[in-house]
Every structure is written in C-alpha cells, then in structure tokens.
N, C-alpha and C. Protein backbone atom coordinates (compact mmCIF):
# COMPACT_ATOMS: atom_id res chain seq x y z
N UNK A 1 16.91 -88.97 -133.90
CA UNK A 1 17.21 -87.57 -134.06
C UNK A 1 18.68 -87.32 -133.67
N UNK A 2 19.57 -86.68 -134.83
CA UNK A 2 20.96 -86.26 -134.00
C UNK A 2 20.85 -85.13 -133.85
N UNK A 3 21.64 -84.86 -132.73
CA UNK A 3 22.03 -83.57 -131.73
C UNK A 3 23.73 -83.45 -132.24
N UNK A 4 23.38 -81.96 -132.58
CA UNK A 4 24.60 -81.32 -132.65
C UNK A 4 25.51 -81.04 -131.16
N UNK A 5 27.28 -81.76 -131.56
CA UNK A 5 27.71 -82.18 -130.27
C UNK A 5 28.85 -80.55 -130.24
N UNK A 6 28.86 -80.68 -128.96
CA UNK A 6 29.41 -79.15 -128.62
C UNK A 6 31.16 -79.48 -128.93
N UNK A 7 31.59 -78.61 -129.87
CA UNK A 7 33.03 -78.65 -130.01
C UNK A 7 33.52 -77.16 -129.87
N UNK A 8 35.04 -77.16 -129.00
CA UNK A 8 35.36 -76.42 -128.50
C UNK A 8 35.78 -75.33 -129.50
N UNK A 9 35.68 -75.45 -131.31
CA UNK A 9 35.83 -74.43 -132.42
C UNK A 9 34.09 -73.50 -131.47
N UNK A 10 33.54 -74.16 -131.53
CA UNK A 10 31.60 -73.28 -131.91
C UNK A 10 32.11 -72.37 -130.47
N UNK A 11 32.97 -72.83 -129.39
CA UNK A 11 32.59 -71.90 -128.09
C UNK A 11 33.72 -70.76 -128.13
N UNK A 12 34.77 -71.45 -129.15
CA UNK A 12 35.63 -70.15 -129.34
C UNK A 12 35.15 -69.45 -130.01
N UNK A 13 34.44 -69.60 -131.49
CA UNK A 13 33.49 -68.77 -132.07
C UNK A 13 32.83 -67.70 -131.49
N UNK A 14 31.91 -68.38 -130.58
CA UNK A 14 30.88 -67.46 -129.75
C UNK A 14 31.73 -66.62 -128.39
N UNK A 15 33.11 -66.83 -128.40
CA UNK A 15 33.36 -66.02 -127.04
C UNK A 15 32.92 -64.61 -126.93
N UNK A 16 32.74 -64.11 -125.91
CA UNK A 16 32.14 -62.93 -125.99
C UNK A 16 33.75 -61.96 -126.07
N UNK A 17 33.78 -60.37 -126.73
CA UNK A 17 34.65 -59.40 -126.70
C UNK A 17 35.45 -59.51 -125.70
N UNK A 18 35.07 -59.35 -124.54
CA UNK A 18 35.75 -59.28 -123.42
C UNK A 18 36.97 -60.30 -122.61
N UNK A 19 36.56 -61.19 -123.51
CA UNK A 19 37.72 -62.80 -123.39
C UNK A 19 38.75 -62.52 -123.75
N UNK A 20 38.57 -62.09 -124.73
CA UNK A 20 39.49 -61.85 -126.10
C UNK A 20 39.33 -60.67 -126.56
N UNK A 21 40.08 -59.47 -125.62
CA UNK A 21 40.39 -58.17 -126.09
C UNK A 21 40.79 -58.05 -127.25
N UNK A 22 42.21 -58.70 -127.59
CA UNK A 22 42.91 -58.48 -129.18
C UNK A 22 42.12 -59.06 -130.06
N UNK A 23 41.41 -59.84 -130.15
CA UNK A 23 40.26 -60.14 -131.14
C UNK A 23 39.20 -60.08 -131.31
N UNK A 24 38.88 -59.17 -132.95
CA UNK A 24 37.06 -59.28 -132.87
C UNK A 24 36.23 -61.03 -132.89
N UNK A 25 35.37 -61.46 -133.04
CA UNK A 25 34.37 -62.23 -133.80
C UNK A 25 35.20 -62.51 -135.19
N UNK A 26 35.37 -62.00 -136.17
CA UNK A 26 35.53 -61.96 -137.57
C UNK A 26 37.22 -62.40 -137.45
N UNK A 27 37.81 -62.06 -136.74
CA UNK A 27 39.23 -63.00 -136.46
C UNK A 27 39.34 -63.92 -136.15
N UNK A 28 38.30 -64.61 -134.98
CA UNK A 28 37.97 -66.02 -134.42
C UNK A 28 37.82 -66.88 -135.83
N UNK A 29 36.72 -66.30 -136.02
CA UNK A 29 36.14 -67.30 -137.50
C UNK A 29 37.19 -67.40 -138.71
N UNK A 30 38.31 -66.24 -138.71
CA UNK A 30 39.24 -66.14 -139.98
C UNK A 30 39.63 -67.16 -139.84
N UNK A 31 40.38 -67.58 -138.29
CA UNK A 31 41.33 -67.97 -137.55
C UNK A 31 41.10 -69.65 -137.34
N UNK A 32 39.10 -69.93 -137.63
CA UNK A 32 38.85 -71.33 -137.36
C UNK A 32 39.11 -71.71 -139.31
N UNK A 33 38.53 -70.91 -139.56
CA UNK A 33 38.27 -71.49 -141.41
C UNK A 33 39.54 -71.62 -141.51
N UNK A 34 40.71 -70.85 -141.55
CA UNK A 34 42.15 -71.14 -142.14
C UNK A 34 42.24 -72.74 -141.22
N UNK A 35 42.32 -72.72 -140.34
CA UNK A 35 42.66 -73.97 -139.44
C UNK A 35 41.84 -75.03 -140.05
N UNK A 36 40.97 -75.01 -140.42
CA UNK A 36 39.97 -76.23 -141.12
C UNK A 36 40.41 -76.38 -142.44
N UNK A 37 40.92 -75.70 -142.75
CA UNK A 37 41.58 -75.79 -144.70
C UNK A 37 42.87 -75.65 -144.53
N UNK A 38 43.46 -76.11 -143.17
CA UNK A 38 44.78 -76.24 -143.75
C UNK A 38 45.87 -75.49 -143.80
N UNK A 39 45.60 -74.34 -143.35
CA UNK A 39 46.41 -72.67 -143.59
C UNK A 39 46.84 -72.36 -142.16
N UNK A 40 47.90 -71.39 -142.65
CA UNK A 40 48.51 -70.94 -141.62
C UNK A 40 47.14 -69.66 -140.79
N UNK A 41 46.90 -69.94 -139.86
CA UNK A 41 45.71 -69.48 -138.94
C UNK A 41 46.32 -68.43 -138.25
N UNK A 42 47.01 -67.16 -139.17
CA UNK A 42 47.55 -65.77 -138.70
C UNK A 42 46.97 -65.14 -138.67
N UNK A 43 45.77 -63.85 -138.19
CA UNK A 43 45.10 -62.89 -138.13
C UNK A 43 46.35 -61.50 -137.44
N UNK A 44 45.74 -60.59 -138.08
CA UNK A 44 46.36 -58.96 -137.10
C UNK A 44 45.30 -59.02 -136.46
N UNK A 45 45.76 -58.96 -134.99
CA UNK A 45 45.08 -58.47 -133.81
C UNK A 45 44.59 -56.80 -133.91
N UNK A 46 43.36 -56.50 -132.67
CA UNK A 46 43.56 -54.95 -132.58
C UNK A 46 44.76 -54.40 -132.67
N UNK A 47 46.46 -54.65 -132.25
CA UNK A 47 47.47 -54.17 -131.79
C UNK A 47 48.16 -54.41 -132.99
N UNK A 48 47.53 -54.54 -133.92
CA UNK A 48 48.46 -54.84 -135.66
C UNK A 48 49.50 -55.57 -135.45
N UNK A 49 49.00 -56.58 -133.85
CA UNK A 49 50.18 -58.11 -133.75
C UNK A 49 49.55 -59.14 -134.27
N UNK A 50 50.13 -59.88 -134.84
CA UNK A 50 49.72 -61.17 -135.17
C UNK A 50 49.37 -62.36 -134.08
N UNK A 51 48.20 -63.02 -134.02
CA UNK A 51 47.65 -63.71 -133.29
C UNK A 51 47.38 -64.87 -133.76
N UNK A 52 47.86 -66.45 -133.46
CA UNK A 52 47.52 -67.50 -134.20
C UNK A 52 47.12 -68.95 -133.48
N UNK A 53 46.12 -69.24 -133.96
CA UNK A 53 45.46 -70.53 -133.91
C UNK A 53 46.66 -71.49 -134.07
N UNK A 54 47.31 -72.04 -132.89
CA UNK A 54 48.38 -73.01 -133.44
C UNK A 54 47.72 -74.59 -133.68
N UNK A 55 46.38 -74.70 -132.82
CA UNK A 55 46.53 -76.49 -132.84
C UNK A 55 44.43 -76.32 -132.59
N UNK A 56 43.82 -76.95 -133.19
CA UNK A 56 42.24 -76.98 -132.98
C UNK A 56 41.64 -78.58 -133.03
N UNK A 57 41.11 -79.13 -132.00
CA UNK A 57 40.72 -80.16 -132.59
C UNK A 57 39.04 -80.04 -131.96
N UNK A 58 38.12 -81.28 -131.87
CA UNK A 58 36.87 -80.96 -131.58
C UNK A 58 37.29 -80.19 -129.74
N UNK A 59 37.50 -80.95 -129.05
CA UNK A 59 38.32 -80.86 -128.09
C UNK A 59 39.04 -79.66 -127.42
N UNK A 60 40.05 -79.56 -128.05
CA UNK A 60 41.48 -78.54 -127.63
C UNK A 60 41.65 -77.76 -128.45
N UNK A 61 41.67 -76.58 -128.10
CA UNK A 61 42.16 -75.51 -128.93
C UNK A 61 43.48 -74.52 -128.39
N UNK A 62 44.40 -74.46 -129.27
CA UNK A 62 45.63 -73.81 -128.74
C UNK A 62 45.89 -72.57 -129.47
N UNK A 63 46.08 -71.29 -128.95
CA UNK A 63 45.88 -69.72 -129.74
C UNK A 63 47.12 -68.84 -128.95
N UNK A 64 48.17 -68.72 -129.72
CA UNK A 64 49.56 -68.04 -129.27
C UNK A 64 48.92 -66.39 -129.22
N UNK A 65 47.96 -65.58 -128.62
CA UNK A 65 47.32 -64.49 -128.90
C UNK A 65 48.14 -63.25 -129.04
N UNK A 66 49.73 -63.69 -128.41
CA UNK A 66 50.36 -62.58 -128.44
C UNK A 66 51.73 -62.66 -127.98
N UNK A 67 52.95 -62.38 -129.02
CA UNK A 67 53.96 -62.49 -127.98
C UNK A 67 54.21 -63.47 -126.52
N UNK A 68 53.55 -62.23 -125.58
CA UNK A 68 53.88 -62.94 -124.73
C UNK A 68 52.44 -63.73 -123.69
N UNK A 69 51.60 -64.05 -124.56
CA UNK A 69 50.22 -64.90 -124.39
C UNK A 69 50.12 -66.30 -125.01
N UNK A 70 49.75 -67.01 -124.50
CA UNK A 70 49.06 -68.03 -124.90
C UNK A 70 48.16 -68.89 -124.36
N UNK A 71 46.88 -69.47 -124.98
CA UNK A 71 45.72 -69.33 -124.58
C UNK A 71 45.20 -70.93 -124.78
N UNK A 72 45.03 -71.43 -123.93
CA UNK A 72 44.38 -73.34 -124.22
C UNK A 72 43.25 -73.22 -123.35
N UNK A 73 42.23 -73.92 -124.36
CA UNK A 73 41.00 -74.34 -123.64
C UNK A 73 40.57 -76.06 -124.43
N UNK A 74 39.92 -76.61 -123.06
CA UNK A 74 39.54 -77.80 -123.10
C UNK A 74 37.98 -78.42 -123.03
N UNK A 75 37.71 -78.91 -124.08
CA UNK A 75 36.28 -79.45 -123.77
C UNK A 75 36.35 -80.18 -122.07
N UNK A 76 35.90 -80.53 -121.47
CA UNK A 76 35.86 -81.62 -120.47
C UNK A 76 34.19 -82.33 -120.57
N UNK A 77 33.32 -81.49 -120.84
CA UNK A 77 31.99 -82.10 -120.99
C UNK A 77 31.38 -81.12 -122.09
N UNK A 78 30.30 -81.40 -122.78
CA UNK A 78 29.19 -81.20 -123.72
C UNK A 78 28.64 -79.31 -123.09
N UNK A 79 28.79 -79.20 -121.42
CA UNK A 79 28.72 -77.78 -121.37
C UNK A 79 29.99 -77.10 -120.28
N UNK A 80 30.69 -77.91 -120.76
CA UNK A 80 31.93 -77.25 -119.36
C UNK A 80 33.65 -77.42 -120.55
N UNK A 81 34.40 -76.50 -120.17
CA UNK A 81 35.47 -76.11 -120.48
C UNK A 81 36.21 -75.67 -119.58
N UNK A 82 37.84 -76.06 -120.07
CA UNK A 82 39.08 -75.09 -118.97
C UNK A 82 39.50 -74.03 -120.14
N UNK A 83 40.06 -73.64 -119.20
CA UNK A 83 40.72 -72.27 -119.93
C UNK A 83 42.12 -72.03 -119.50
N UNK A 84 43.10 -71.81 -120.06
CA UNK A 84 44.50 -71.96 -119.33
C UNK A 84 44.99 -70.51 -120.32
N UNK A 85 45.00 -69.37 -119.18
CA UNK A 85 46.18 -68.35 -120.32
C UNK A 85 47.37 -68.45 -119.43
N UNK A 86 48.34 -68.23 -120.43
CA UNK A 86 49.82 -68.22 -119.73
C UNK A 86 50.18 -66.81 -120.03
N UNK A 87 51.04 -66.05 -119.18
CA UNK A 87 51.96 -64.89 -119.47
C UNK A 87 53.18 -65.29 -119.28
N UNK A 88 53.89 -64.76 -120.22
CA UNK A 88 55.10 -64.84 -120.27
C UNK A 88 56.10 -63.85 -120.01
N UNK A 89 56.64 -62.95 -119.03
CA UNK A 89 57.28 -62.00 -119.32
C UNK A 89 58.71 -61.75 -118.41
N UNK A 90 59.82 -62.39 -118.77
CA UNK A 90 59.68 -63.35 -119.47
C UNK A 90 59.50 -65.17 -118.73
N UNK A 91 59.44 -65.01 -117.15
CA UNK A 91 59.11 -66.16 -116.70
C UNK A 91 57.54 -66.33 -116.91
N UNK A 92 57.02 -67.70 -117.12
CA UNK A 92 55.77 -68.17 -117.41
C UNK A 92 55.21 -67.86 -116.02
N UNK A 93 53.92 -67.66 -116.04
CA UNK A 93 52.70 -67.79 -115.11
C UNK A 93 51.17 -68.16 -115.99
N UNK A 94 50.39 -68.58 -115.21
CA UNK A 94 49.43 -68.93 -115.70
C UNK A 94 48.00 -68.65 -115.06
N UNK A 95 46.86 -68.60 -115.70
CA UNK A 95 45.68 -68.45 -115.15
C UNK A 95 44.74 -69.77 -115.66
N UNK A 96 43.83 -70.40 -114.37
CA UNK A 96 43.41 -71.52 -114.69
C UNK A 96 41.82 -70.94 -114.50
N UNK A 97 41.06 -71.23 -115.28
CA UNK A 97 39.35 -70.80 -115.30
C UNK A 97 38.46 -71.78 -116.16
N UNK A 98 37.20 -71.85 -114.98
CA UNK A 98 36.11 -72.81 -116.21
C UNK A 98 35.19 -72.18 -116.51
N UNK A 99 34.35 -72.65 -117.56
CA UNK A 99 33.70 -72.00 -117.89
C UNK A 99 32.14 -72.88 -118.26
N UNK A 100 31.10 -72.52 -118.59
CA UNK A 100 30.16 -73.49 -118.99
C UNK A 100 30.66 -72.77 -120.28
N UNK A 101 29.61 -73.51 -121.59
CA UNK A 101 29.43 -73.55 -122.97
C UNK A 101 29.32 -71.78 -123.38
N UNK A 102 28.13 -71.11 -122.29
CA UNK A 102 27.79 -70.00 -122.70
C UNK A 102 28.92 -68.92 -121.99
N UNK A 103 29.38 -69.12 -121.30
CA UNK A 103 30.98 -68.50 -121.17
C UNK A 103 30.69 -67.68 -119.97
N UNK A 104 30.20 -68.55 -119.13
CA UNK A 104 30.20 -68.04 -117.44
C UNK A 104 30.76 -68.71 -117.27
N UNK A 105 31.75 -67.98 -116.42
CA UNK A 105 32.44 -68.10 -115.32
C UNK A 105 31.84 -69.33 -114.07
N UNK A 106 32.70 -70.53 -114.08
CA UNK A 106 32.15 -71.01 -113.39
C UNK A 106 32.45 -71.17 -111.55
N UNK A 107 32.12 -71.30 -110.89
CA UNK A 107 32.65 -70.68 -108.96
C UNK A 107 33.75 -71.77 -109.21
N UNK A 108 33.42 -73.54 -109.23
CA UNK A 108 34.78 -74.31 -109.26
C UNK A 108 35.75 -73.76 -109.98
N UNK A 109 37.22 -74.23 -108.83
CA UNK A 109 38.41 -73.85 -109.70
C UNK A 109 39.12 -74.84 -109.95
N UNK A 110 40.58 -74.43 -110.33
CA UNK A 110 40.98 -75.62 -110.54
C UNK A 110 42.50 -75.05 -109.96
N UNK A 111 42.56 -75.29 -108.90
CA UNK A 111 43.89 -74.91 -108.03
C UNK A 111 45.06 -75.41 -108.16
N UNK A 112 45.94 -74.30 -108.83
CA UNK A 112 47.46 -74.58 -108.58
C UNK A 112 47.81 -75.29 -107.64
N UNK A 113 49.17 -76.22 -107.56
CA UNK A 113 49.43 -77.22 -106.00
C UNK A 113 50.26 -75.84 -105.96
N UNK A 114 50.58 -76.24 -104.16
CA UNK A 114 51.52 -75.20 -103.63
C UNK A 114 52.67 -75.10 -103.64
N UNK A 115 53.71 -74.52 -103.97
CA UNK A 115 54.82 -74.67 -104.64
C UNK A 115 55.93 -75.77 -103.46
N UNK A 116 55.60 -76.12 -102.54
CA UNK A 116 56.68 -76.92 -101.99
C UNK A 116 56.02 -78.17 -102.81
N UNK A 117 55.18 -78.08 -103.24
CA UNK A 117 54.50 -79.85 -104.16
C UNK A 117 55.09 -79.75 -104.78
N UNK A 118 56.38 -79.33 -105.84
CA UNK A 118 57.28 -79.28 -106.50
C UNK A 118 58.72 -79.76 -106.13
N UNK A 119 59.06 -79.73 -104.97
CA UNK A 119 60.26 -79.86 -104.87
C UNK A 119 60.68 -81.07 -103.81
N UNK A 120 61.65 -81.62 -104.12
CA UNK A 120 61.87 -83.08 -103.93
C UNK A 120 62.71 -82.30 -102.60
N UNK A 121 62.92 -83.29 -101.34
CA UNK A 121 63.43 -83.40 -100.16
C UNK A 121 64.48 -82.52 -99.95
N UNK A 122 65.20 -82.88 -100.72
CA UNK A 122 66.96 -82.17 -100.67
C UNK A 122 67.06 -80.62 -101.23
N UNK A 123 66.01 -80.06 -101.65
CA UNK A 123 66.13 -78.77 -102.27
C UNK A 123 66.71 -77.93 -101.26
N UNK A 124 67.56 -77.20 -101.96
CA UNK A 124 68.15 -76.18 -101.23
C UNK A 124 67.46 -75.34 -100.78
N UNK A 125 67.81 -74.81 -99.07
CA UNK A 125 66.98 -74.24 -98.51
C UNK A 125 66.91 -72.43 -99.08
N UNK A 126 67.78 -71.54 -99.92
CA UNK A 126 67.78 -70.55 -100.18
C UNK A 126 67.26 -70.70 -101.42
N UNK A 127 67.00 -71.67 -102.42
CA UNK A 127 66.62 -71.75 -103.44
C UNK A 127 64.85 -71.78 -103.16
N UNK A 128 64.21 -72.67 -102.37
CA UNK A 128 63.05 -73.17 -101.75
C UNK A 128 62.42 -71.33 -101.12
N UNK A 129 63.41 -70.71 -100.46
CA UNK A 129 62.93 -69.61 -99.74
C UNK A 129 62.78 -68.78 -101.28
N UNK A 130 63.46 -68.78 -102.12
CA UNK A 130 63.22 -67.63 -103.27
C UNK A 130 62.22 -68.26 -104.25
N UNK A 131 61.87 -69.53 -104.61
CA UNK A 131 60.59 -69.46 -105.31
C UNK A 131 59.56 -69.69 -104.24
N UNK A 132 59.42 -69.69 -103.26
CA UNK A 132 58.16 -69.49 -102.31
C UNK A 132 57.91 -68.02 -102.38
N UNK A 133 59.03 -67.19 -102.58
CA UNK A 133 58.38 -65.82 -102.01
C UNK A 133 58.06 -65.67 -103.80
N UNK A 134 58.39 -66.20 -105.02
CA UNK A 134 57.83 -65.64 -106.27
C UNK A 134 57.55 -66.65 -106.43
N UNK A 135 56.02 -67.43 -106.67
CA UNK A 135 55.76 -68.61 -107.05
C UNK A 135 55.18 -68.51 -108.62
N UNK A 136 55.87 -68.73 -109.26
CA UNK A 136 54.98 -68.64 -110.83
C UNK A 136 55.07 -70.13 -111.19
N UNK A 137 54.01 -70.58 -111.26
CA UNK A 137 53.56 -71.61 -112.29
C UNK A 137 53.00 -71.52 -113.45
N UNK A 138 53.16 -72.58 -114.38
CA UNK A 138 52.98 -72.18 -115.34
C UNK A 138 51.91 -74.09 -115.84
N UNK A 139 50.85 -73.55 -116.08
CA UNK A 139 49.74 -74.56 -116.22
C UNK A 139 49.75 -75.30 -117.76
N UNK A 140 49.75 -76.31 -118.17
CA UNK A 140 49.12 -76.27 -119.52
C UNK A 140 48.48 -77.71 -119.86
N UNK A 141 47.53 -77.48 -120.86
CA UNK A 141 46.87 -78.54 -120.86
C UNK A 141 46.82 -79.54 -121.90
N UNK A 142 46.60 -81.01 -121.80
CA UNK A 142 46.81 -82.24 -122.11
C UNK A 142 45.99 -81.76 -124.02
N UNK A 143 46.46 -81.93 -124.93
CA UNK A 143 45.90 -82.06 -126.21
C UNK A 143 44.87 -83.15 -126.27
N UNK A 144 44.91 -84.11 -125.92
CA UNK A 144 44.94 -85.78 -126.23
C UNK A 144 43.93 -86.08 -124.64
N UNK A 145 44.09 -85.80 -124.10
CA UNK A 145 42.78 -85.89 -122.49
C UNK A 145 42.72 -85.34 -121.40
N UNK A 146 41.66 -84.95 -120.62
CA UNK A 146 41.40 -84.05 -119.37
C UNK A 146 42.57 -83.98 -118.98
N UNK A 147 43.58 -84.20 -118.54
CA UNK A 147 44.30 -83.44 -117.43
C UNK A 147 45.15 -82.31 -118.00
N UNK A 148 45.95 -81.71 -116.67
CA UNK A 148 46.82 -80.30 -116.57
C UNK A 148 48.03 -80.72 -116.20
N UNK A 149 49.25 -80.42 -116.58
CA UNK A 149 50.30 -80.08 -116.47
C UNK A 149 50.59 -79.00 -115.50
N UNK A 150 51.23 -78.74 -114.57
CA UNK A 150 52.17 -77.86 -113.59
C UNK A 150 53.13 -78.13 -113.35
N UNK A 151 53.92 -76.52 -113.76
CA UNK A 151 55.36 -76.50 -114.20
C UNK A 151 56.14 -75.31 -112.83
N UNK A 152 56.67 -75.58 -111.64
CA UNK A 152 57.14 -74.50 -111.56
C UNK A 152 58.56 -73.79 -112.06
N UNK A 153 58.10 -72.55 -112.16
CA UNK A 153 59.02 -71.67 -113.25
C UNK A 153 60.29 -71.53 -112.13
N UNK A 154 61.58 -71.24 -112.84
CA UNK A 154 62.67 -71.37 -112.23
C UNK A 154 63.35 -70.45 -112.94
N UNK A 155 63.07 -69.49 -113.68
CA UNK A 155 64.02 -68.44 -114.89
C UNK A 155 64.42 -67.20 -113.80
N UNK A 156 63.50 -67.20 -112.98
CA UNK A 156 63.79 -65.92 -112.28
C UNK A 156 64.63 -66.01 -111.30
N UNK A 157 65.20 -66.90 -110.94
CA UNK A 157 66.39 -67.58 -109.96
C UNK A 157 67.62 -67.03 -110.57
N UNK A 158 68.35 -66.75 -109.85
CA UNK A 158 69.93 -66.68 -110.21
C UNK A 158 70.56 -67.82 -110.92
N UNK A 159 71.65 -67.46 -111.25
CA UNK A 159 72.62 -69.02 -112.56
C UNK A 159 72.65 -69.56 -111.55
N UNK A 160 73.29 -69.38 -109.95
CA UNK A 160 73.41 -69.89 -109.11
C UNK A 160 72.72 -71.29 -108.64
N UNK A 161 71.68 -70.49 -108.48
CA UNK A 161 70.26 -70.98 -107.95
C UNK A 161 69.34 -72.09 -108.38
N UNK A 162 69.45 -71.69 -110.32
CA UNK A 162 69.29 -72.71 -110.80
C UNK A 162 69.57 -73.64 -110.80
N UNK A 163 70.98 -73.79 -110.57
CA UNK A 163 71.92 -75.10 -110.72
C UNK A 163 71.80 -75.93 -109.66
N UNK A 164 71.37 -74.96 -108.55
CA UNK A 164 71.06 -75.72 -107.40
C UNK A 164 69.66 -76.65 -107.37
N UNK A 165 68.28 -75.68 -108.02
CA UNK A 165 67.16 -76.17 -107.87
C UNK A 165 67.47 -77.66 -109.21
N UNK A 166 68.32 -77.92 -110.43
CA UNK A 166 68.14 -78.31 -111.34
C UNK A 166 68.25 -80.26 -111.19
N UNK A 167 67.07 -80.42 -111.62
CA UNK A 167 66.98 -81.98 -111.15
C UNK A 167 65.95 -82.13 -110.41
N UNK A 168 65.65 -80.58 -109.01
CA UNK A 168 64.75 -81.11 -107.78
C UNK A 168 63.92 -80.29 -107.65
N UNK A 169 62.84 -80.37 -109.54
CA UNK A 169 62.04 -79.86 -109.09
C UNK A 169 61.06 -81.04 -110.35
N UNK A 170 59.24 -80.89 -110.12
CA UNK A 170 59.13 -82.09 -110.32
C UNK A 170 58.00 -81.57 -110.82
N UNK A 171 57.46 -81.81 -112.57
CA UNK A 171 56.38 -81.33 -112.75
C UNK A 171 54.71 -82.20 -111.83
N UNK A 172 53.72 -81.68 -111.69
CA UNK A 172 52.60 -82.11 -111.24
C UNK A 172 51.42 -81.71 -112.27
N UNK A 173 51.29 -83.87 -112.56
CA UNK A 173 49.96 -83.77 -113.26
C UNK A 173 48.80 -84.06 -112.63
N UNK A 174 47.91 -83.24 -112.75
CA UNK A 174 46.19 -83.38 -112.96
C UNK A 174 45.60 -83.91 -113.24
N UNK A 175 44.34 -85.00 -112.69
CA UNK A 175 43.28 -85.47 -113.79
C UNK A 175 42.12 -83.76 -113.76
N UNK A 176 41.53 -84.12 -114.81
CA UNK A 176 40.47 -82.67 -115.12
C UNK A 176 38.96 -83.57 -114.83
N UNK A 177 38.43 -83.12 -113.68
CA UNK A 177 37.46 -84.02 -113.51
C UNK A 177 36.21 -83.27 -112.95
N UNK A 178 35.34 -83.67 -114.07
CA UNK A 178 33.90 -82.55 -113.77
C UNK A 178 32.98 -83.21 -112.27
C-alpha cells in the first residue's frame, strides 16, 4: 500500500487565513500551479501588492509575500516544519516558528544565538555596545537540508561603525534537528 508523503506545497496549500493575512486559499493554489508549470508564480495580494512564490520544492518553499517580507518554510519530518519570516525595514530581522503538518504552533523553538556569538575577539567595543542594544538577526533557511543560517544585521550602524564591525562578524550555522 503507498502512503501519500507530506510535501511542504499540500501544507502551504492548507495554511489556515491567519498565517497568511495577504493571501486567500485561491492565491496559494494560483501561486503552487504557476510554480509546477513553470510560470512566473505572481498573485495580487489583499493590498493589490504582488506576492510571489520564488523557489518550491517537495521540501522548501520560498514566498517574497511583500516588499518588505519574506517567508521560508522547511519540511524537517513527514509532520513537523520551520517557518522563517524575515522583515525588512530596511535592516533584516527575522521570526523563527515550528509547526506540525496541521499548523500548530509547536512549544519547541528554535533560538536565535546571542549576538556576542557573532563577533570575533577584537570587535570594537562601541560597535559590540550598539548591536547588543539593537540585535536584529536575520535567519534563513538551507534549500538543499535541515539547517539555518544566522546573519547578524549591521545596516543600522553608522559608515563608521561598519567599517569597524567589517570582517568581525561571523555568520552561525544550525543543524535543524527534530
């Protein structure tokens, strides 16, 4: 007997309204069929913005929902998924959430490192004091297998500042492990 295997198109399908404010149901599905045939996967959102399916595989799904949104979720098992939205405005931040199949919320998280896990020995100490007090990270996830990417953001620093942090700061990868 085969069993139909859970791919991360059927759970974007079924997300419930509330996931996905700017999109009904009938945009999801526009948004999977164009992506399966090949097409540019553009829908108008509620906000008469354009919202697009950039990358779908059984796996990973990648959805630019808006300007300044973008939205990755990851199979990791048959009933468990990540969820990664980023905001952009215009430094990145991110939100990390799991979910089972039926789209609860699951209690495990999946915790940002703390922003000195970013920065190599020698960082300047006024540079170190100004992204501690604004820590935006910015999460994203592996196309190709479980793990996460963490990026900390550095746009909101002075020209100064940058130049100082530039070199000594150090992305941190994740394994994604149920």
């Amino acid at each position: 007997m085969l069993f139909a295997q859970t791919r991360i198109r059927d759970i974007y399908a079924e997300a419930p309204d509330s996931i996905f404010l700017l999109l009904t149901k009938n945009n999801r599905l526009d948004q999977i069929d164009f992506r399966e045939n090949n097409m540019p996967a553009v829908v108008k959102n509620r906000f008469d913005s354009r919202s697009e399916l950039l990358v779908l595989t059984d796996k990973y799904l990648k959805l630019q929902l808006s300007e300044r949104c973008t939205v990755e979720m990851r199979l990791l098992t048959d009933s468990t998924f990540c969820m990664v939205e980023t905001f952009n405005a215009p430094a990145s931040d991110s939100r990390v959430r799991l979910f089972n199949a039926s789209w609860n919320e699951l209690p495990r998280t999946i915790e940002k490192p703390a922003v000195d896990d970013f920065f190599s020995n020698d960082m300047d100490t006024d540079v170190r004091l100004a992204l501690q007090a604004l820590p935006l990270i910015k999460a994203s996830l592996s196309e190709t297998n479980d793990s996460i990417t963490f990026e900390l953001q550095t746009s909101e620093l002075t020209r100064e500042q940058r130049k100082k942090a530039e070199g000594k700061t150090q992305k941190i990868i994740r394994k994604l492990e149920m």
